[in-house]
PDB file of N, CA and C in Angstrom:
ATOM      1  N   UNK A   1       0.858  -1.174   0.000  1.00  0.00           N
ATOM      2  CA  UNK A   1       0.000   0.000   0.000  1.00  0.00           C
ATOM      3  C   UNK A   1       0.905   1.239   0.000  1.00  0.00           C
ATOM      4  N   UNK A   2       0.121   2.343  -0.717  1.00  0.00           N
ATOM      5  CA  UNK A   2       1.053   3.559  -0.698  1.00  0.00           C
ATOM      6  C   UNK A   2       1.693   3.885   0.868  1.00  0.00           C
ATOM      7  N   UNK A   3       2.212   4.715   1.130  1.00  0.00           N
ATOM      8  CA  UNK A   3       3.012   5.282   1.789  1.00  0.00           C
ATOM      9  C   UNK A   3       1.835   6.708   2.435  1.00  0.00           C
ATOM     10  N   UNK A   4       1.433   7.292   1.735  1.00  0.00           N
ATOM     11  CA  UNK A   4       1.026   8.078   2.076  1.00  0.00           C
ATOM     12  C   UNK A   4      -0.792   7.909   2.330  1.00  0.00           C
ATOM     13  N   UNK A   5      -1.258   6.648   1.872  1.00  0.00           N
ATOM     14  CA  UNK A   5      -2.935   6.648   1.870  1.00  0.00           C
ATOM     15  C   UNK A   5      -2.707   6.010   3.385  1.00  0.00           C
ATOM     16  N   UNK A   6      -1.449   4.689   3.241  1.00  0.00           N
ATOM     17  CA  UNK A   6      -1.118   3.946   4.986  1.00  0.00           C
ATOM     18  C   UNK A   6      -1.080   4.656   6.006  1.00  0.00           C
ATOM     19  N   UNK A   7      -0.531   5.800   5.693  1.00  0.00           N
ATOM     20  CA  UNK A   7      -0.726   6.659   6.812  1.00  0.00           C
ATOM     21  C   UNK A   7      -1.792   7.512   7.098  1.00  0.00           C
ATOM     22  N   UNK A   8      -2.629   7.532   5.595  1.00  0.00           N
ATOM     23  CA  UNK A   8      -3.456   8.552   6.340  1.00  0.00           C
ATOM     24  C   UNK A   8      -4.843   7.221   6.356  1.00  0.00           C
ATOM     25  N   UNK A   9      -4.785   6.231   6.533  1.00  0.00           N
ATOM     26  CA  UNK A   9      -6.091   4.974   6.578  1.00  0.00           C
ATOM     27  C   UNK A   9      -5.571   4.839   8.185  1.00  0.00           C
ATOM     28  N   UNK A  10      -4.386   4.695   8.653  1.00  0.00           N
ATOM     29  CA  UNK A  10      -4.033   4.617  10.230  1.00  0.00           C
ATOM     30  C   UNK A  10      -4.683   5.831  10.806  1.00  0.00           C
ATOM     31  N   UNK A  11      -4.381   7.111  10.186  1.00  0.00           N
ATOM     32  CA  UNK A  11      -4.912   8.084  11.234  1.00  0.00           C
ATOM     33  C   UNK A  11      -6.128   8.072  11.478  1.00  0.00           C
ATOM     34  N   UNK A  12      -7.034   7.634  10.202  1.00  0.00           N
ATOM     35  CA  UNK A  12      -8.594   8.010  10.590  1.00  0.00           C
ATOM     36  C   UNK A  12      -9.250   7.119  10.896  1.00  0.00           C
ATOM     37  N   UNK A  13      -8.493   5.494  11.110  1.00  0.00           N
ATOM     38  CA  UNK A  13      -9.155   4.772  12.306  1.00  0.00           C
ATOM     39  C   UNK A  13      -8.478   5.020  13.814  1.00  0.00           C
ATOM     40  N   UNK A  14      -7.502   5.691  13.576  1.00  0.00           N
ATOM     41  CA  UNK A  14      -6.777   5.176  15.459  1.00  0.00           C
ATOM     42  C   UNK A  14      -6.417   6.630  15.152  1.00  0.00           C
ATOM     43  N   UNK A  15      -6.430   7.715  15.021  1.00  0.00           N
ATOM     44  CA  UNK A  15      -6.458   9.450  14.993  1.00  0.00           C
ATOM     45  C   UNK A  15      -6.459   9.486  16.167  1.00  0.00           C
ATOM     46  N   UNK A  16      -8.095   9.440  16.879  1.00  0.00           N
ATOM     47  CA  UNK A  16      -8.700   9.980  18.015  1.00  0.00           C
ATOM     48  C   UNK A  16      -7.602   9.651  19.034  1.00  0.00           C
ATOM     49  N   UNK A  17      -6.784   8.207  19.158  1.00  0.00           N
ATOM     50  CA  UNK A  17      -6.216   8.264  20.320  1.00  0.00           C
ATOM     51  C   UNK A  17      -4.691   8.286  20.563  1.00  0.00           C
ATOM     52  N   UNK A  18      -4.157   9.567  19.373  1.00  0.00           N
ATOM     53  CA  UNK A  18      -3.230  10.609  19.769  1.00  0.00           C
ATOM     54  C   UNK A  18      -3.332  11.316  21.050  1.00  0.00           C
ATOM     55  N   UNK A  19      -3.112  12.140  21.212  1.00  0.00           N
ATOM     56  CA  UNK A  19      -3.162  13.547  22.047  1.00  0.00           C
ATOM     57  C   UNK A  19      -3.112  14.539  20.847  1.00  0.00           C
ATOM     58  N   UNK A  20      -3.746  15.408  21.679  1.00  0.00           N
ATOM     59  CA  UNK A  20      -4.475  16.593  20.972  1.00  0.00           C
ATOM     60  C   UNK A  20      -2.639  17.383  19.680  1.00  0.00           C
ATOM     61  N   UNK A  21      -1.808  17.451  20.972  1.00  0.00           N
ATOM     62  CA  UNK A  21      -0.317  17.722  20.342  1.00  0.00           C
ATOM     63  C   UNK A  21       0.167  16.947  19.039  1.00  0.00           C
ATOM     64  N   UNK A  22       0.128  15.661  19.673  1.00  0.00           N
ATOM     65  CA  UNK A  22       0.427  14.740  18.315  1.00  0.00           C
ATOM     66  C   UNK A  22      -0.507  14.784  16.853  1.00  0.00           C
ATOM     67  N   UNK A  23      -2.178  14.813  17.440  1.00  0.00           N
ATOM     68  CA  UNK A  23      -2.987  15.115  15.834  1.00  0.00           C
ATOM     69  C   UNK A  23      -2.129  15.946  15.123  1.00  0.00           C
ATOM     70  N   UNK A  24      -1.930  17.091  15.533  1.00  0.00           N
ATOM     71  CA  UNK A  24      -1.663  18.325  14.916  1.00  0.00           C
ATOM     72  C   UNK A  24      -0.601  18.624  14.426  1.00  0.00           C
ATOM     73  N   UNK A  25       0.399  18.011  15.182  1.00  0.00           N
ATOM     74  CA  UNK A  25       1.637  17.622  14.023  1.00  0.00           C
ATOM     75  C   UNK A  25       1.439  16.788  13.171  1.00  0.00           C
ATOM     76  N   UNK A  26       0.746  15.877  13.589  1.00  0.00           N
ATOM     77  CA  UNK A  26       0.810  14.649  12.585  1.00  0.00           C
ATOM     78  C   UNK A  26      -0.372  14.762  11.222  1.00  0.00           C
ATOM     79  N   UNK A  27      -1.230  15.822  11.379  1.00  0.00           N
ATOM     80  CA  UNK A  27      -1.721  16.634  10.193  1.00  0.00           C
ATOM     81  C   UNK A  27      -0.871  17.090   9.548  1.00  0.00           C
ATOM     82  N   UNK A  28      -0.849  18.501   9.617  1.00  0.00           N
ATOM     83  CA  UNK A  28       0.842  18.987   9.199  1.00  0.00           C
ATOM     84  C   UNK A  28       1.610  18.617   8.201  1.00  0.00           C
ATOM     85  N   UNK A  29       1.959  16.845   9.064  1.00  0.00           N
ATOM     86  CA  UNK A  29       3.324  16.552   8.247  1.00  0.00           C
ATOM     87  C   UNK A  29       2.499  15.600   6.904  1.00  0.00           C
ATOM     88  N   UNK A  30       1.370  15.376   7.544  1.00  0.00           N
ATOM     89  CA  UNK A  30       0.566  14.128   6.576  1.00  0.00           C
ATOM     90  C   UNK A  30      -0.267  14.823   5.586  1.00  0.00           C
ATOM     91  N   UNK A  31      -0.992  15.870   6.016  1.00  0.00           N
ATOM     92  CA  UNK A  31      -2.178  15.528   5.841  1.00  0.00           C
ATOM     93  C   UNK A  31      -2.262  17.513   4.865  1.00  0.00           C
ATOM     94  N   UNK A  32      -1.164  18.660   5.685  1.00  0.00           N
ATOM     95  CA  UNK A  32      -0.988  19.562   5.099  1.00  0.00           C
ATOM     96  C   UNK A  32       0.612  19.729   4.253  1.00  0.00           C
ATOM     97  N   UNK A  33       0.937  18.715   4.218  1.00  0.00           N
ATOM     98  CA  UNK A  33       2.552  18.330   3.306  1.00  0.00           C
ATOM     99  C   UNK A  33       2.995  19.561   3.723  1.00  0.00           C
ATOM    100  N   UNK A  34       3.705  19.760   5.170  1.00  0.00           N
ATOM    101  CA  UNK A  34       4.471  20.486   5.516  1.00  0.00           C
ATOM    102  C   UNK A  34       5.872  19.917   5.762  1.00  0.00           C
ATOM    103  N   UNK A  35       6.705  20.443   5.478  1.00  0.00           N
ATOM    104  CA  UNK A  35       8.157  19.871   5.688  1.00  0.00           C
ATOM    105  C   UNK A  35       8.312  19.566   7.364  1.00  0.00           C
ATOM    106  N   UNK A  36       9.469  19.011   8.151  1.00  0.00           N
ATOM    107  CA  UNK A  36       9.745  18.540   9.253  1.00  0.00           C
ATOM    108  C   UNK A  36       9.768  20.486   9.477  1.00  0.00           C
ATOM    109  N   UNK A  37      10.861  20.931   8.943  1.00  0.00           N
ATOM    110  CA  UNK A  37      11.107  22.145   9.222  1.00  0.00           C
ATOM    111  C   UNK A  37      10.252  23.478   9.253  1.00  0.00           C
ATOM    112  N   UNK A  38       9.253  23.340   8.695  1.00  0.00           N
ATOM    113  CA  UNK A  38       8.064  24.126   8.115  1.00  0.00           C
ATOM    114  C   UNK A  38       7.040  24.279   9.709  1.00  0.00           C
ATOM    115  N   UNK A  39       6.999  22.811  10.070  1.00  0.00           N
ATOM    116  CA  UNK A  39       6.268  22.505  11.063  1.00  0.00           C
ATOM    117  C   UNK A  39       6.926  22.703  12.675  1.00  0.00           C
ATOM    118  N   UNK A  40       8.227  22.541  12.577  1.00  0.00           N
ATOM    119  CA  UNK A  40       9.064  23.011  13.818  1.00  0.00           C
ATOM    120  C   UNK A  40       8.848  24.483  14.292  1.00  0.00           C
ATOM    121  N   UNK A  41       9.336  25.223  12.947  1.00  0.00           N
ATOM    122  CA  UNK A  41       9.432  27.250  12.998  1.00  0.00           C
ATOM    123  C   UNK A  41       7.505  27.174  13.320  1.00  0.00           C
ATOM    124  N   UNK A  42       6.421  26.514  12.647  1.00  0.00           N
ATOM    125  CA  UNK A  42       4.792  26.784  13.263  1.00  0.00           C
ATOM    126  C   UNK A  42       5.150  26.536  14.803  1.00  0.00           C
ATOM    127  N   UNK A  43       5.214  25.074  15.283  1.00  0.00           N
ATOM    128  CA  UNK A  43       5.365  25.170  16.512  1.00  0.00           C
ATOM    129  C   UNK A  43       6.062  25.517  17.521  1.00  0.00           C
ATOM    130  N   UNK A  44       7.493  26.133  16.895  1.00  0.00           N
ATOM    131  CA  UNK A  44       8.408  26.419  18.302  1.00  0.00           C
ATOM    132  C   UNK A  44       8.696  25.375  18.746  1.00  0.00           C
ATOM    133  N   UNK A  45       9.045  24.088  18.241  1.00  0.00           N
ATOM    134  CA  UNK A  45      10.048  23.478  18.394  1.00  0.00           C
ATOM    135  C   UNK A  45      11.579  22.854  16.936  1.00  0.00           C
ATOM    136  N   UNK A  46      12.328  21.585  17.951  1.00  0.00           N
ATOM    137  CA  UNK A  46      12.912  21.431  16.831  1.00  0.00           C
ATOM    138  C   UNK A  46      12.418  20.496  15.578  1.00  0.00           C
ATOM    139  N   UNK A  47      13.211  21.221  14.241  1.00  0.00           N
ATOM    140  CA  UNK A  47      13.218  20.154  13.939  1.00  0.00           C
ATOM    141  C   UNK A  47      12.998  18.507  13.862  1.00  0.00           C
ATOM    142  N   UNK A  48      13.731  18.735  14.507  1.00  0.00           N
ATOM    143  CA  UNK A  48      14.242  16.449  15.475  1.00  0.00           C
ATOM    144  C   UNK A  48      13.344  16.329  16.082  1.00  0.00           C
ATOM    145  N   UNK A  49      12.785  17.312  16.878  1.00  0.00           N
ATOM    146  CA  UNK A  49      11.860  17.127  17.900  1.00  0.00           C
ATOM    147  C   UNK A  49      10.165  16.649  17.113  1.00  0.00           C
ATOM    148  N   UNK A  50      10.115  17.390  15.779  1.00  0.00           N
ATOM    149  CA  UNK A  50       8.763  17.164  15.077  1.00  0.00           C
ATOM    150  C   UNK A  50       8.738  15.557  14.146  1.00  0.00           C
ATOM    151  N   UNK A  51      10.609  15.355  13.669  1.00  0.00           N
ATOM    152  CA  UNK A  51      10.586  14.050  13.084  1.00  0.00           C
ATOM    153  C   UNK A  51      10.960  12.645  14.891  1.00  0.00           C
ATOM    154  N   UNK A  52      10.813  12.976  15.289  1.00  0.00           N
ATOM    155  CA  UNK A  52      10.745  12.167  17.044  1.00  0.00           C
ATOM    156  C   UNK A  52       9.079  11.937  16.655  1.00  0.00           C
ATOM    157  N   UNK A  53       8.467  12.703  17.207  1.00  0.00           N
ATOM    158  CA  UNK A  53       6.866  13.349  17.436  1.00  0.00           C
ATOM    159  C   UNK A  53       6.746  12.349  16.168  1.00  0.00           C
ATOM    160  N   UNK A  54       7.187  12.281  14.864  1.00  0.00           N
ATOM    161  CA  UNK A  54       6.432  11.267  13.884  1.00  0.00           C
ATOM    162  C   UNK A  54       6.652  10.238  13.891  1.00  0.00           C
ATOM    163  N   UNK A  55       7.841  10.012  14.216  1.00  0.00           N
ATOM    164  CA  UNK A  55       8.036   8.374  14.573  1.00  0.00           C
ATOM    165  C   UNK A  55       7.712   7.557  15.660  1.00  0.00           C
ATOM    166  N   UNK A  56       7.330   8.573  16.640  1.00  0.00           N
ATOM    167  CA  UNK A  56       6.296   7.988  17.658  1.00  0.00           C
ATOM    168  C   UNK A  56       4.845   7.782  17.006  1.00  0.00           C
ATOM    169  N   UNK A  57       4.316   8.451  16.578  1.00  0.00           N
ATOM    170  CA  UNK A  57       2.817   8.306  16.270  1.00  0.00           C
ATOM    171  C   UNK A  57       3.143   7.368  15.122  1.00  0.00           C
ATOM    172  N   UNK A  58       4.055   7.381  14.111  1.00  0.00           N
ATOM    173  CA  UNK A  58       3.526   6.421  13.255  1.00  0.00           C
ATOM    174  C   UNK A  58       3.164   4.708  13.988  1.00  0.00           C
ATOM    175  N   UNK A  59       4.557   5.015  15.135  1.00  0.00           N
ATOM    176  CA  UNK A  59       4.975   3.580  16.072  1.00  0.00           C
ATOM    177  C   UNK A  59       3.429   3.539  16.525  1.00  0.00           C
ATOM    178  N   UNK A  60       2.737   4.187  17.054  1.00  0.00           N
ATOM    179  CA  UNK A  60       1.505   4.119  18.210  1.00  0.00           C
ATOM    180  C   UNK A  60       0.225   3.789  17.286  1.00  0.00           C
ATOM    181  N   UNK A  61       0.235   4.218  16.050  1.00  0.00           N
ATOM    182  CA  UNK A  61      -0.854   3.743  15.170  1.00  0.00           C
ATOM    183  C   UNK A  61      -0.467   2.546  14.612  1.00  0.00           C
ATOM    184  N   UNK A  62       0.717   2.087  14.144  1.00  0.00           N
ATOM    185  CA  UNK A  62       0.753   0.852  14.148  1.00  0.00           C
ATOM    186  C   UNK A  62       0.606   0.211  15.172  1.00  0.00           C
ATOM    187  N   UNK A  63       0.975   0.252  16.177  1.00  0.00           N
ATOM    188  CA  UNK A  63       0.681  -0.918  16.969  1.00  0.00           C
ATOM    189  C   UNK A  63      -0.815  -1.345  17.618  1.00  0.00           C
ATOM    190  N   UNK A  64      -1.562   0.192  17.198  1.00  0.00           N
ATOM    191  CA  UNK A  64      -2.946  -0.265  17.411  1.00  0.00           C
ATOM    192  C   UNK A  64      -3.735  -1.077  15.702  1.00  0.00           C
ATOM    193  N   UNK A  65      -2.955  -1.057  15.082  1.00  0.00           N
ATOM    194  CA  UNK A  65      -3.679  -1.654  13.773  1.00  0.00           C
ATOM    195  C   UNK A  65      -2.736  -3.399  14.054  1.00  0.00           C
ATOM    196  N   UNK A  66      -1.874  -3.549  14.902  1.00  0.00           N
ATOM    197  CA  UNK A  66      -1.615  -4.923  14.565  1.00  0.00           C
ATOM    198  C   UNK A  66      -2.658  -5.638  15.840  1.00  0.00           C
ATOM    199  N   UNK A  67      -2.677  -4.748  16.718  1.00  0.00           N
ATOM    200  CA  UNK A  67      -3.880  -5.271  18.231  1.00  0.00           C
ATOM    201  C   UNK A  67      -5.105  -4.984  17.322  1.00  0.00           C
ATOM    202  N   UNK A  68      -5.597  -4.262  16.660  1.00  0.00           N
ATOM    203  CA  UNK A  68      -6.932  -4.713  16.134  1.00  0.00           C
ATOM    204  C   UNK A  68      -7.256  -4.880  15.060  1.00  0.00           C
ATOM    205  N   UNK A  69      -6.372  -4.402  14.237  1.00  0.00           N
ATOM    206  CA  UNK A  69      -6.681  -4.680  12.726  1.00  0.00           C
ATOM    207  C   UNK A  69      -7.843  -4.171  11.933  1.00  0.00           C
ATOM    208  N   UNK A  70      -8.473  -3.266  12.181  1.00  0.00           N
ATOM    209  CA  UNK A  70      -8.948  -2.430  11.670  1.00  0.00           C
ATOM    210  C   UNK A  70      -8.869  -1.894  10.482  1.00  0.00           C
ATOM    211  N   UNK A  71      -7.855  -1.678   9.997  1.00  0.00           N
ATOM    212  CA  UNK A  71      -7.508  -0.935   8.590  1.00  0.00           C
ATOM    213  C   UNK A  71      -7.669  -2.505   7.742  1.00  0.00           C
ATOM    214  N   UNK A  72      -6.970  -3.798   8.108  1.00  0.00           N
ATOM    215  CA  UNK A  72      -7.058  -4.413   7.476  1.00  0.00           C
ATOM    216  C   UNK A  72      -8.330  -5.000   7.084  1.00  0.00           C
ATOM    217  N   UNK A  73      -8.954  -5.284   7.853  1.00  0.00           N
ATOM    218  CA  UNK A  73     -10.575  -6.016   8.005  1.00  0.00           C
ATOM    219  C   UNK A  73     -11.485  -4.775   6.766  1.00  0.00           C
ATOM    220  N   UNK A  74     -11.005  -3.527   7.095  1.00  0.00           N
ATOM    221  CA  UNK A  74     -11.664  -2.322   6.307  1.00  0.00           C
ATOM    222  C   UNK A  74     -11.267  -2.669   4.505  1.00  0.00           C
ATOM    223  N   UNK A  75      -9.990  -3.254   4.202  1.00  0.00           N
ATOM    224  CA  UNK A  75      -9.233  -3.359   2.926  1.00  0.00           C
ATOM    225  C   UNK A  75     -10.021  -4.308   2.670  1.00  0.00           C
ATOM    226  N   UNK A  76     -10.119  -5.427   3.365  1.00  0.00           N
ATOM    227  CA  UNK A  76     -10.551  -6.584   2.617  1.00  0.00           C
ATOM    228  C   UNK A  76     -11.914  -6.393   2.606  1.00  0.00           C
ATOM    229  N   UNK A  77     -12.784  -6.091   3.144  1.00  0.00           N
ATOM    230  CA  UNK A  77     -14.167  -5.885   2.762  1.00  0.00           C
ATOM    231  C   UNK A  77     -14.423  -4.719   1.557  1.00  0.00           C
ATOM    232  N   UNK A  78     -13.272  -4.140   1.572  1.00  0.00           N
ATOM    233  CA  UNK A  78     -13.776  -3.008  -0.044  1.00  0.00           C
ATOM    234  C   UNK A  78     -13.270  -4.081  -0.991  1.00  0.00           C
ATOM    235  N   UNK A  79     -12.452  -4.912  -1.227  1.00  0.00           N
ATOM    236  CA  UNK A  79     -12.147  -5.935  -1.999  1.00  0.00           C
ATOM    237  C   UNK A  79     -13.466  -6.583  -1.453  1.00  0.00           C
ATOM    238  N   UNK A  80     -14.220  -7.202  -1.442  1.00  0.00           N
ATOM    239  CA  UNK A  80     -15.197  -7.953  -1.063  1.00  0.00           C
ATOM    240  C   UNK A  80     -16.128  -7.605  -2.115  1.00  0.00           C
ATOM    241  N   UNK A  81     -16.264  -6.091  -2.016  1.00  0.00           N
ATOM    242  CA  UNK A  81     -17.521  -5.204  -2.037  1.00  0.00           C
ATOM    243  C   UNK A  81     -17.490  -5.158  -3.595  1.00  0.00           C
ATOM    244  N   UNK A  82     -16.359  -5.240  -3.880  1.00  0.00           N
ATOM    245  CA  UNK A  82     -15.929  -4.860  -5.828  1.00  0.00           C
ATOM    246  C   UNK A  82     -16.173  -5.837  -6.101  1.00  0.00           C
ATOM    247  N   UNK A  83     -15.942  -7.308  -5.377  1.00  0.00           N
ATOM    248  CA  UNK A  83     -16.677  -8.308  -6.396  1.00  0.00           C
ATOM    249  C   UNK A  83     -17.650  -8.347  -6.042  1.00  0.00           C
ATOM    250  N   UNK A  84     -18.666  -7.895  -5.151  1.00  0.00           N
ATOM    251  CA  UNK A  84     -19.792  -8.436  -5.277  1.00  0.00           C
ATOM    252  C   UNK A  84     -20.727  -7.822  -6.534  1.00  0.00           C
ATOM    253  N   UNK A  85     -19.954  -6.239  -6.667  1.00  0.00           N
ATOM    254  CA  UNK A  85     -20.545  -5.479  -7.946  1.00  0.00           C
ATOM    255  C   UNK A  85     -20.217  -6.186  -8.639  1.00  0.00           C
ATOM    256  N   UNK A  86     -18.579  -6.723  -9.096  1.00  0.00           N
ATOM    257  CA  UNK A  86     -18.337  -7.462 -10.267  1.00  0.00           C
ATOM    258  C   UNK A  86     -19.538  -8.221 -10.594  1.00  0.00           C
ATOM    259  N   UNK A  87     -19.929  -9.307  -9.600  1.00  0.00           N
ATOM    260  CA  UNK A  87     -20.790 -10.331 -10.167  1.00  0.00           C
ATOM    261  C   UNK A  87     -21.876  -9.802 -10.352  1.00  0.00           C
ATOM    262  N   UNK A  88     -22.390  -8.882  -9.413  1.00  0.00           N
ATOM    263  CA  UNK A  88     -23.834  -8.515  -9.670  1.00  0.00           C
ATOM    264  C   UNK A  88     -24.015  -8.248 -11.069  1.00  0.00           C
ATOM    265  N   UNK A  89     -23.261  -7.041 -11.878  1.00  0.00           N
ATOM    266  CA  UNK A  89     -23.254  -6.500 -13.245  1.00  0.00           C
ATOM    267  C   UNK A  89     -23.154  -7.721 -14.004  1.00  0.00           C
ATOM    268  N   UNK A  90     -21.807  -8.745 -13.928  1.00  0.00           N
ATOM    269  CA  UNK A  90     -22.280  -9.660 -14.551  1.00  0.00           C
ATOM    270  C   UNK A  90     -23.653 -10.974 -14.311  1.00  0.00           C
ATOM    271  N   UNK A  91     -24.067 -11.094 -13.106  1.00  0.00           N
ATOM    272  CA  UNK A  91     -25.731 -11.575 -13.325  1.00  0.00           C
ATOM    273  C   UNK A  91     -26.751 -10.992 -14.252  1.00  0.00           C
ATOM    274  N   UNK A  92     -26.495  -9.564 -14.347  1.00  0.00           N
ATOM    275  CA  UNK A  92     -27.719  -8.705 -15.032  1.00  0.00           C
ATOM    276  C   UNK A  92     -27.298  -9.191 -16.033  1.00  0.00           C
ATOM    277  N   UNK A  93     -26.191  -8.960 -16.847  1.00  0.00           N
ATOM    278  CA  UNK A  93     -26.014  -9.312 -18.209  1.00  0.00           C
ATOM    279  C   UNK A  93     -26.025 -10.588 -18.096  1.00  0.00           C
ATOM    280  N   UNK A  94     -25.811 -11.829 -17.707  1.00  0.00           N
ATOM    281  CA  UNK A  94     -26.164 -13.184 -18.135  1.00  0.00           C
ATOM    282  C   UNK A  94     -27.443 -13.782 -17.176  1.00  0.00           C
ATOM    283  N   UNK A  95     -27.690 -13.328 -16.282  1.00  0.00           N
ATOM    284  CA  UNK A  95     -28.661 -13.822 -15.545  1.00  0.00           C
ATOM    285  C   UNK A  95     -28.292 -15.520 -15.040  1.00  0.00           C
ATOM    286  N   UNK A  96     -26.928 -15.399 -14.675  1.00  0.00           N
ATOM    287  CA  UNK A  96     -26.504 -16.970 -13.957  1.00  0.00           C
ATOM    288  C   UNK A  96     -27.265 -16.746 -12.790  1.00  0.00           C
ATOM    289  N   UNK A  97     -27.650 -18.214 -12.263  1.00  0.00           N
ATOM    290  CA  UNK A  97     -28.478 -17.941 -10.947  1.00  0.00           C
ATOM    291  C   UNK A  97     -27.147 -18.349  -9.915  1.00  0.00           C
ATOM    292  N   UNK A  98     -25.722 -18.840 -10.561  1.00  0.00           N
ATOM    293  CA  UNK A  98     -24.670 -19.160  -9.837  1.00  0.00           C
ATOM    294  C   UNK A  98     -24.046 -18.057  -9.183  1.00  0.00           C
ATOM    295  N   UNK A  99     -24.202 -16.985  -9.750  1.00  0.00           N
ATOM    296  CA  UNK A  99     -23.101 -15.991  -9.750  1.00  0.00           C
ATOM    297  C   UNK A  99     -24.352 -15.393  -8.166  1.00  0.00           C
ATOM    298  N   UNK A 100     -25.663 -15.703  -7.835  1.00  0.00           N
ATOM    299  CA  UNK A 100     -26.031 -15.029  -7.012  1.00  0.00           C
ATOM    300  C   UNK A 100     -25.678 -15.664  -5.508  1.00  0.00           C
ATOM    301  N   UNK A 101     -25.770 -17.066  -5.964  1.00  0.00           N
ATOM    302  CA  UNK A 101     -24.689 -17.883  -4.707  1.00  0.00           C
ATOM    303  C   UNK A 101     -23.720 -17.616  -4.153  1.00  0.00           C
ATOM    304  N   UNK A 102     -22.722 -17.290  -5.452  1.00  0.00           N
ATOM    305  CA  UNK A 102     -21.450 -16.582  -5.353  1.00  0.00           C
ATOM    306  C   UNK A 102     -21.109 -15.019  -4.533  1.00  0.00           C
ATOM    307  N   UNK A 103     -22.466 -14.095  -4.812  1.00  0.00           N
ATOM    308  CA  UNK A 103     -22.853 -13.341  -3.896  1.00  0.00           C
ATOM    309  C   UNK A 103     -22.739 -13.395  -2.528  1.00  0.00           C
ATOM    310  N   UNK A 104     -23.687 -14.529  -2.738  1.00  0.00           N
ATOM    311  CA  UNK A 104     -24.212 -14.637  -1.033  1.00  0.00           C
ATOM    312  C   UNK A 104     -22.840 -15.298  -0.298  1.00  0.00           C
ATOM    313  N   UNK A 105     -21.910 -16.277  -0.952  1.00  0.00           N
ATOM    314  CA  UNK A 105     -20.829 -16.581  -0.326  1.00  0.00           C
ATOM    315  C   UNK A 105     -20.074 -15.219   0.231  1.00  0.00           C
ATOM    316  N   UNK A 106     -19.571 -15.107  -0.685  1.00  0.00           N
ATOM    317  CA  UNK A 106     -18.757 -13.382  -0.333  1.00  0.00           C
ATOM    318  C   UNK A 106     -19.379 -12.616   0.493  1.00  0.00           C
ATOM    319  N   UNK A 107     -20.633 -12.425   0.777  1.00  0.00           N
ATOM    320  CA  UNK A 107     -21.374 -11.622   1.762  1.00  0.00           C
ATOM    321  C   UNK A 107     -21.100 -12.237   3.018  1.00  0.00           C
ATOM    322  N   UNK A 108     -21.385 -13.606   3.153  1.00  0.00           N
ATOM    323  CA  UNK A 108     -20.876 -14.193   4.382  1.00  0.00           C
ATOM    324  C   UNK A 108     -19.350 -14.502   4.895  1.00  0.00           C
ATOM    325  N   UNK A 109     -18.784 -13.807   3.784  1.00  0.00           N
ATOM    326  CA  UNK A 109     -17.330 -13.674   4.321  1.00  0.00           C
ATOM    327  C   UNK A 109     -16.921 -12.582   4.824  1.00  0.00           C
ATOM    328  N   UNK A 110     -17.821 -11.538   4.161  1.00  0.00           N
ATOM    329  CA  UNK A 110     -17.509  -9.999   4.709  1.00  0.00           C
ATOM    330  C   UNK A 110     -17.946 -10.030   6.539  1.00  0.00           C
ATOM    331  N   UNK A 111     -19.078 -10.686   6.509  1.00  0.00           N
ATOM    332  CA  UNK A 111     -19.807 -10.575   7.974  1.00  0.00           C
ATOM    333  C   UNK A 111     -18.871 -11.594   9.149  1.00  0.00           C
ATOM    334  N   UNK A 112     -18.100 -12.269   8.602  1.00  0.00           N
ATOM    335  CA  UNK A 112     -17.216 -13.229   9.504  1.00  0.00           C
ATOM    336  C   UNK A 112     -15.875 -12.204   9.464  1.00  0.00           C
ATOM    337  N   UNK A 113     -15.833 -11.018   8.928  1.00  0.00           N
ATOM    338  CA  UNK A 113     -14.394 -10.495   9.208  1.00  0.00           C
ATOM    339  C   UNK A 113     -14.031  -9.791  10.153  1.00  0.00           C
TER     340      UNK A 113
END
């Protein structure tokens, strides 16, 4: 996965449980493509101190996506979701009554995730 969607699919499931300090850098550097340095001279601190501040939060959102997995369970159900359109569009055009089975399988895989 990109680099930059990974980080911003971590923030907006596990965001909220930054601290208010960390969101706001970690906008900034993500989310308003501000340089390390750009964002130090906004806040009055260093440099080091704003790339520290990111390598903590990236550390703290990962480790809440490997304890719950969230982002992942979220990936695989939009993959889920595209085939279920896939097949649906193709039922309309052939009208297999297989492909609605095939549906309903995949639906019950989304609900077990």
């Amino acid at each position: 996965m990109e680099k930059i969607v990974e980080r911003a699919l971590l923030y907006d499931f596990y965001g909220e449980l930054l601290t208010e300090h960390q969101k706001q850098i970690y906008e900034d550097v993500v989310f308003n493509d501000l340089s390390f340095s750009e964002v130090a001279e906004e806040w009055g601190i260093s440099r080091q101190g704003v790339y520290d501040l990111m390598k903590r939060c990236a550390r703290i959102l990962q480790e809440y996506e490997e304890k719950l997995g969230l982002v992942e369970k979220f990936l695989k159900t939009q993959e889920k979701v595209k085939e279920i359109r896939r097949l649906a569009q193709e039922f309309w055009k052939t009208e297999d009554r297989e492909l609605v089975f095939r549906i309903e399988e995949i639906s019950a895989e989304i609900s077990r995730l």
